[in-house]
N, C-alpha and C. Protein backbone atom coordinates (compact mmCIF):
# COMPACT_ATOMS: atom_id res chain seq x y z
N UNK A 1 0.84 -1.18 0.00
CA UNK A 1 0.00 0.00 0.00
C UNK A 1 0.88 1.24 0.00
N UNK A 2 0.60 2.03 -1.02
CA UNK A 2 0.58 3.99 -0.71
C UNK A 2 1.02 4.18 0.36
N UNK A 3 1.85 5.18 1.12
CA UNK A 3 2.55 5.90 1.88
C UNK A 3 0.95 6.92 2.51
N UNK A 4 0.28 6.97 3.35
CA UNK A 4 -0.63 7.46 3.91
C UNK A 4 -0.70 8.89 3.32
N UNK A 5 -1.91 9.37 2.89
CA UNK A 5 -1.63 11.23 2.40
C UNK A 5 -2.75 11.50 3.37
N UNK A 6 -3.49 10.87 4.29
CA UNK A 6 -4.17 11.60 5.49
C UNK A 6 -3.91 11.28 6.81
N UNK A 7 -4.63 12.15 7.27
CA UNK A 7 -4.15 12.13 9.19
C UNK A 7 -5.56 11.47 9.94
N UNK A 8 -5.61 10.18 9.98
CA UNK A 8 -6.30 9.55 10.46
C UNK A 8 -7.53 10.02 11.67
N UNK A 9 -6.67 10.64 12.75
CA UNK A 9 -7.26 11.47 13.81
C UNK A 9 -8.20 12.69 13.40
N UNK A 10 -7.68 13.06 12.03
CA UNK A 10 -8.57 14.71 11.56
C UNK A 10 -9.78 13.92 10.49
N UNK A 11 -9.64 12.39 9.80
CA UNK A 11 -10.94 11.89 9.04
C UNK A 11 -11.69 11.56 10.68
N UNK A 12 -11.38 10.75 11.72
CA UNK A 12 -11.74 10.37 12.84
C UNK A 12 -12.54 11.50 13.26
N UNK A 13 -12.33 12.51 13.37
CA UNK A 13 -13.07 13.90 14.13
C UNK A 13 -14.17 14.25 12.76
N UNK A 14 -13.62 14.06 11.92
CA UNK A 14 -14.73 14.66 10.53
C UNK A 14 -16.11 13.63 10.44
N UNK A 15 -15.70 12.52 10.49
CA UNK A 15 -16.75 11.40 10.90
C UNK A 15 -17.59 11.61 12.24
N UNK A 16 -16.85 12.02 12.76
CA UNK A 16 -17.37 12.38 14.79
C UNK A 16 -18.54 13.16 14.37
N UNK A 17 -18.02 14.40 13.47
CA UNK A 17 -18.85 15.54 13.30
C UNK A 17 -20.26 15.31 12.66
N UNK A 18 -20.30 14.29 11.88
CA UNK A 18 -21.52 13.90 11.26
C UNK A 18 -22.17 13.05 11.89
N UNK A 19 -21.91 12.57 13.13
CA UNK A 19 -22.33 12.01 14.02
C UNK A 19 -22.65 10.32 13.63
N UNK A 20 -21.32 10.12 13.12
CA UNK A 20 -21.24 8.73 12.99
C UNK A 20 -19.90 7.86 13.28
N UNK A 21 -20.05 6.80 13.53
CA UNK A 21 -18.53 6.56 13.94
C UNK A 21 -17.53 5.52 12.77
N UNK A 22 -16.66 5.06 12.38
CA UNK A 22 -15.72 5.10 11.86
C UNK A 22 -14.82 3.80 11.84
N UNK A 23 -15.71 2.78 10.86
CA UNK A 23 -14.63 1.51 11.02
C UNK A 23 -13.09 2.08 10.94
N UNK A 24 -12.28 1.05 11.50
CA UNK A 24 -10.81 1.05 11.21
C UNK A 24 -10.40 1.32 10.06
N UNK A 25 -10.99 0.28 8.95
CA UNK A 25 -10.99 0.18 7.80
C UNK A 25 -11.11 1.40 6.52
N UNK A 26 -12.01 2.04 7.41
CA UNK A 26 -11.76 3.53 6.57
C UNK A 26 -10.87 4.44 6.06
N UNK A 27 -9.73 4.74 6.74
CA UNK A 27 -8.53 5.36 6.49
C UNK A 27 -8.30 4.97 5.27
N UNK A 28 -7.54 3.16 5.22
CA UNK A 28 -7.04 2.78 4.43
C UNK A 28 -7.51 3.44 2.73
N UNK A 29 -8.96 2.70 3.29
CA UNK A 29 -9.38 3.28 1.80
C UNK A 29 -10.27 4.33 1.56
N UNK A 30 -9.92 5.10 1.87
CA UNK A 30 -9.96 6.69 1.57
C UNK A 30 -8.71 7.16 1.17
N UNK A 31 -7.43 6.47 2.15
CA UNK A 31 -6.04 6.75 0.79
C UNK A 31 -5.95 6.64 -0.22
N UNK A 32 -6.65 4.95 -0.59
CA UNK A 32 -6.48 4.34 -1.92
C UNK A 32 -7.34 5.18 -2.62
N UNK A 33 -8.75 5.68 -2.25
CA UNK A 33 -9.37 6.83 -3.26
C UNK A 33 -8.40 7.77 -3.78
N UNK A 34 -8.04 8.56 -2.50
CA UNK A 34 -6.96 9.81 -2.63
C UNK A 34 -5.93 9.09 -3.68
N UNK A 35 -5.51 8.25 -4.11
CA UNK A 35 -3.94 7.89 -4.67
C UNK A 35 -4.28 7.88 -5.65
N UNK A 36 -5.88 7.23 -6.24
CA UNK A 36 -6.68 6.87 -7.43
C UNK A 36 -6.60 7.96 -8.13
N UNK A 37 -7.41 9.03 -7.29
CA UNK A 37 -7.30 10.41 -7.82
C UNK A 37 -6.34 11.28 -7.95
N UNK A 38 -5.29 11.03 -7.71
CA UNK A 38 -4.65 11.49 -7.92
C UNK A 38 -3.59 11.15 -9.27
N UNK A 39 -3.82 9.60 -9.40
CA UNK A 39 -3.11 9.07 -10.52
C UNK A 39 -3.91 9.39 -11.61
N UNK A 40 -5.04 9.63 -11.53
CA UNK A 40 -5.74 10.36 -12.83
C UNK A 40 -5.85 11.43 -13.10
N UNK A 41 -5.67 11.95 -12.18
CA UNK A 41 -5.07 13.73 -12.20
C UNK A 41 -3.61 13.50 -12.50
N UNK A 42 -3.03 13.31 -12.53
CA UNK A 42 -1.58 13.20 -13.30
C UNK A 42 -1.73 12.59 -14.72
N UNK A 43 -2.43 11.60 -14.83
CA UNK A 43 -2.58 11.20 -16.27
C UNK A 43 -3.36 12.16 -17.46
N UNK A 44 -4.00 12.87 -16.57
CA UNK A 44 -4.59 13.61 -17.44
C UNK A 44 -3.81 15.03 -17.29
N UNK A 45 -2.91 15.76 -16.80
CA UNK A 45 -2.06 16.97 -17.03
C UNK A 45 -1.16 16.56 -18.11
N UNK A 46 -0.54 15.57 -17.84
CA UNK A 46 0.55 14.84 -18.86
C UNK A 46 -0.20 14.55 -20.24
N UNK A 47 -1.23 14.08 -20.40
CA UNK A 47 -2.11 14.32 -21.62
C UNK A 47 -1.93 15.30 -22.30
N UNK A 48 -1.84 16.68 -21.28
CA UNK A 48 -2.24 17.89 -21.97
C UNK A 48 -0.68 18.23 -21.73
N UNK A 49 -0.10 18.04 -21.49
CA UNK A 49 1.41 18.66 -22.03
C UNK A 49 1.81 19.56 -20.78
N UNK A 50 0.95 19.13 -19.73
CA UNK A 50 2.06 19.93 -18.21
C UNK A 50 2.21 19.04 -17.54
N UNK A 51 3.34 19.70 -16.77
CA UNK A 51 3.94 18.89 -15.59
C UNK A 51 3.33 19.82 -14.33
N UNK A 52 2.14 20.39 -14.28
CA UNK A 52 1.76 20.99 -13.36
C UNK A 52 0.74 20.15 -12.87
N UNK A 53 -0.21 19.91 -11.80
CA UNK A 53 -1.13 19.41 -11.08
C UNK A 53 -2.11 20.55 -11.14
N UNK A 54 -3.72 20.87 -11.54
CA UNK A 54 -4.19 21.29 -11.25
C UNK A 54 -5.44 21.37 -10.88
N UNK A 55 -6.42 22.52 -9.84
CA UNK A 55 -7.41 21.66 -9.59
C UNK A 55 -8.50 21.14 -10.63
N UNK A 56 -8.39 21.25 -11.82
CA UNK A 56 -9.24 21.16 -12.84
C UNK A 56 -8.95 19.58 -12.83
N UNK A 57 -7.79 19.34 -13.03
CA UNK A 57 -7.18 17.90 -13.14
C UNK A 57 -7.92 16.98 -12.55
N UNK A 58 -8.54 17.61 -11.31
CA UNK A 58 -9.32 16.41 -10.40
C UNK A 58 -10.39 16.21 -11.00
């Protein structure tokens, strides 16, 4: 697996807030979303001829 791009404790409190609570299991894959999206946001800048990230990309 991906190198973590969230802070577990701040999805943990965001879940709190909606007043629901929060398999373990969640983190994980909410990274793997985040990594997804992000590999298609790179595939698609490089399409278009930048090496920039942008939020359109998403």
């Amino acid at each position: 697996m991906a190198e973590s791009l969230i802070v577990q404790s701040k999805v943990k409190e965001a879940v709190k807030g909606l007043e629901l609570r929060m398999d373990s299991s969640l983190p994980d894959a909410l990274n793997e979303k985040i990594n997804a999206l992000l590999q298609d946001a790179a595939a698609r800048a490089k399409e278009n001829g930048r090496g920039t990230l942008r939020p359109y990309d998403l």
